[in-house]
Protein backbone atom coordinates (compact mmCIF):
# COMPACT_ATOMS: atom_id res chain seq x y z
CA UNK A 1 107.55 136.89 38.24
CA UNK A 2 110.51 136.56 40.70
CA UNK A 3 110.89 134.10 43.70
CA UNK A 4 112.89 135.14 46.40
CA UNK A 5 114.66 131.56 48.51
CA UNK A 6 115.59 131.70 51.71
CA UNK A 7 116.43 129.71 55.05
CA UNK A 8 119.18 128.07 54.15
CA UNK A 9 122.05 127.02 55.92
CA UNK A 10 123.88 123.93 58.22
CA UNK A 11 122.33 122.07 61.10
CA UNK A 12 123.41 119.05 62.44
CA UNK A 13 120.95 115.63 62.40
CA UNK A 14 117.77 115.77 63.97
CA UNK A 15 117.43 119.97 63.78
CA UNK A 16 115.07 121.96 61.74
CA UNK A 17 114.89 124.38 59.06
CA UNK A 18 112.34 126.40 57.68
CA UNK A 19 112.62 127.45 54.14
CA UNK A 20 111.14 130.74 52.64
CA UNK A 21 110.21 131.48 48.93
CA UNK A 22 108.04 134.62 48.31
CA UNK A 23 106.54 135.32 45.16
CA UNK A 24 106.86 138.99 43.58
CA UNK A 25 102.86 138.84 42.49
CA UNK A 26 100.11 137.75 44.76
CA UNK A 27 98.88 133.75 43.67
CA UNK A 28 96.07 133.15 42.33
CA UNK A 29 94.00 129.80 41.97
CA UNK A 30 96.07 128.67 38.91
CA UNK A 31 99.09 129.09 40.95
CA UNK A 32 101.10 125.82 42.55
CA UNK A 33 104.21 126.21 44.30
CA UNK A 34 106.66 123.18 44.48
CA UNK A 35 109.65 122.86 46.82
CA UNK A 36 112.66 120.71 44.59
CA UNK A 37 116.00 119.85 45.69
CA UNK A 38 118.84 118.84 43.51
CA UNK A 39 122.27 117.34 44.78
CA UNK A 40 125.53 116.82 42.71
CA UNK A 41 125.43 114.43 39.65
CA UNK A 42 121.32 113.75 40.20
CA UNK A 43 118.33 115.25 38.86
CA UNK A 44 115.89 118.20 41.02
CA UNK A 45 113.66 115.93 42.59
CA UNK A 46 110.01 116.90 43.97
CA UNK A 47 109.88 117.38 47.79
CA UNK A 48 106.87 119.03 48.34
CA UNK A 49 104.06 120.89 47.06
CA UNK A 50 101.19 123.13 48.10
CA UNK A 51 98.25 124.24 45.78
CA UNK A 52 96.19 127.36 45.85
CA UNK A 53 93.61 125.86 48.20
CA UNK A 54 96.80 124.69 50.47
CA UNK A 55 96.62 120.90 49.30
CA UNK A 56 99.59 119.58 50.14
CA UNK A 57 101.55 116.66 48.42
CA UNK A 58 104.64 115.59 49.60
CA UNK A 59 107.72 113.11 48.51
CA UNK A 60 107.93 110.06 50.18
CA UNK A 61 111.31 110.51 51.42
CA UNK A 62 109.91 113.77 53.25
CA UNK A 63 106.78 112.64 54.58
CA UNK A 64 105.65 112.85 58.49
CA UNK A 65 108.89 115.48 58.71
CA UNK A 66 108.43 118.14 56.46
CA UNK A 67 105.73 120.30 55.89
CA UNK A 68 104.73 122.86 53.50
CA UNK A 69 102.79 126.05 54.14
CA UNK A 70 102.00 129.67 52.53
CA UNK A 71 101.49 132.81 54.64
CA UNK A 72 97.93 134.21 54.93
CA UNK A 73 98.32 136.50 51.73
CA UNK A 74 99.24 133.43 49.74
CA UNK A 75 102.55 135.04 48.06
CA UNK A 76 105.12 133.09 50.63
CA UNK A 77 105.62 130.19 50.85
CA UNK A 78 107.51 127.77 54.07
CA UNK A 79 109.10 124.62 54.33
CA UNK A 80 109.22 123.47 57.12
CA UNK A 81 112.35 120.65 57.30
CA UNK A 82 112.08 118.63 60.73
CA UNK A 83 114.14 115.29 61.88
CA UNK A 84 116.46 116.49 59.39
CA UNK A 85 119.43 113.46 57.94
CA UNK A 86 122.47 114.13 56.76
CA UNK A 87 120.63 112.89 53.16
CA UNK A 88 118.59 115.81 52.93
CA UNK A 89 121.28 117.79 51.98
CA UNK A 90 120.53 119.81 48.98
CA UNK A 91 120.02 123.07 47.37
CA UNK A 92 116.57 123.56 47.77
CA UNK A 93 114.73 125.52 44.75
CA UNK A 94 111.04 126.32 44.84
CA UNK A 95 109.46 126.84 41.71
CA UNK A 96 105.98 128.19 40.33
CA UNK A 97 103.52 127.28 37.95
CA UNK A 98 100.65 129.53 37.01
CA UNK A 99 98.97 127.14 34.69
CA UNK A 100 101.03 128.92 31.86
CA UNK A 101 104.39 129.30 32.50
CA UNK A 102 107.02 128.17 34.94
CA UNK A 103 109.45 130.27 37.37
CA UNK A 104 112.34 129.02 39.32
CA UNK A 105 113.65 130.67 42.58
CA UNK A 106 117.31 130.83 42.86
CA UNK A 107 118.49 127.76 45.08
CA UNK A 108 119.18 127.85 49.17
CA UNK A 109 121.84 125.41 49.96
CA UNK A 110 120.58 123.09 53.16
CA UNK A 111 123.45 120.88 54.61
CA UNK A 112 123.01 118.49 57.57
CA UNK A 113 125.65 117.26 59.35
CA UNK A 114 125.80 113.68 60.82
């Protein structure tokens, strides 16, 4: 399975974002697709998360500005980055879990400005 980031880029505080990761097979109920982001000298953290039945969970640090979505035939998924701060600046993996095995997207680098 491949995942295929994109979205990326710079915008200054306060703009928006939307992040893309498709998936090269079509999800199934097993499948959960999680949005991390990883900065210099700290660990990938958890921003947000979307089950197959489009449950969402989301980091605290994110909540009430980002928001996570798939497309109707469930293979992409969005991230939606609002009210951006210059601390969300990351690069921004997403990541699948089938119930079996993991796969990692390469990263998009998001930098807000201040």
């Amino acid at each position: 399975v491949q995942l295929q980031a994109s979205g990326g880029g710079l915008v200054q505080a306060g703009g928006s974002l939307r992040l893309s990761c498709t998936a090269s097979k079509t999800m199934t109920s097993r499948d959960v697709m999680t949005w991390y982001r990883q900065t210099p000298g700290k660990q990938r953290e958890m921003v947000a998360l979307i089950t197959y039945s489009d449950s969402p969970t989301y980091a605290d640090s994110v909540k009430g500005r980002f928001a996570i979505s798939r497309e109707g035939a469930k293979n992409t998924v969005y991230l939606q980055m609002n009210s951006l701060k210059p601390e969300d600046t990351a690069v921004y993996y997403c990541y699948l879990n089938d119930g079996l095995r993991g796969y990692w997207g390469q990263g998009t680098q998001v930098t807000v400005s201040s």
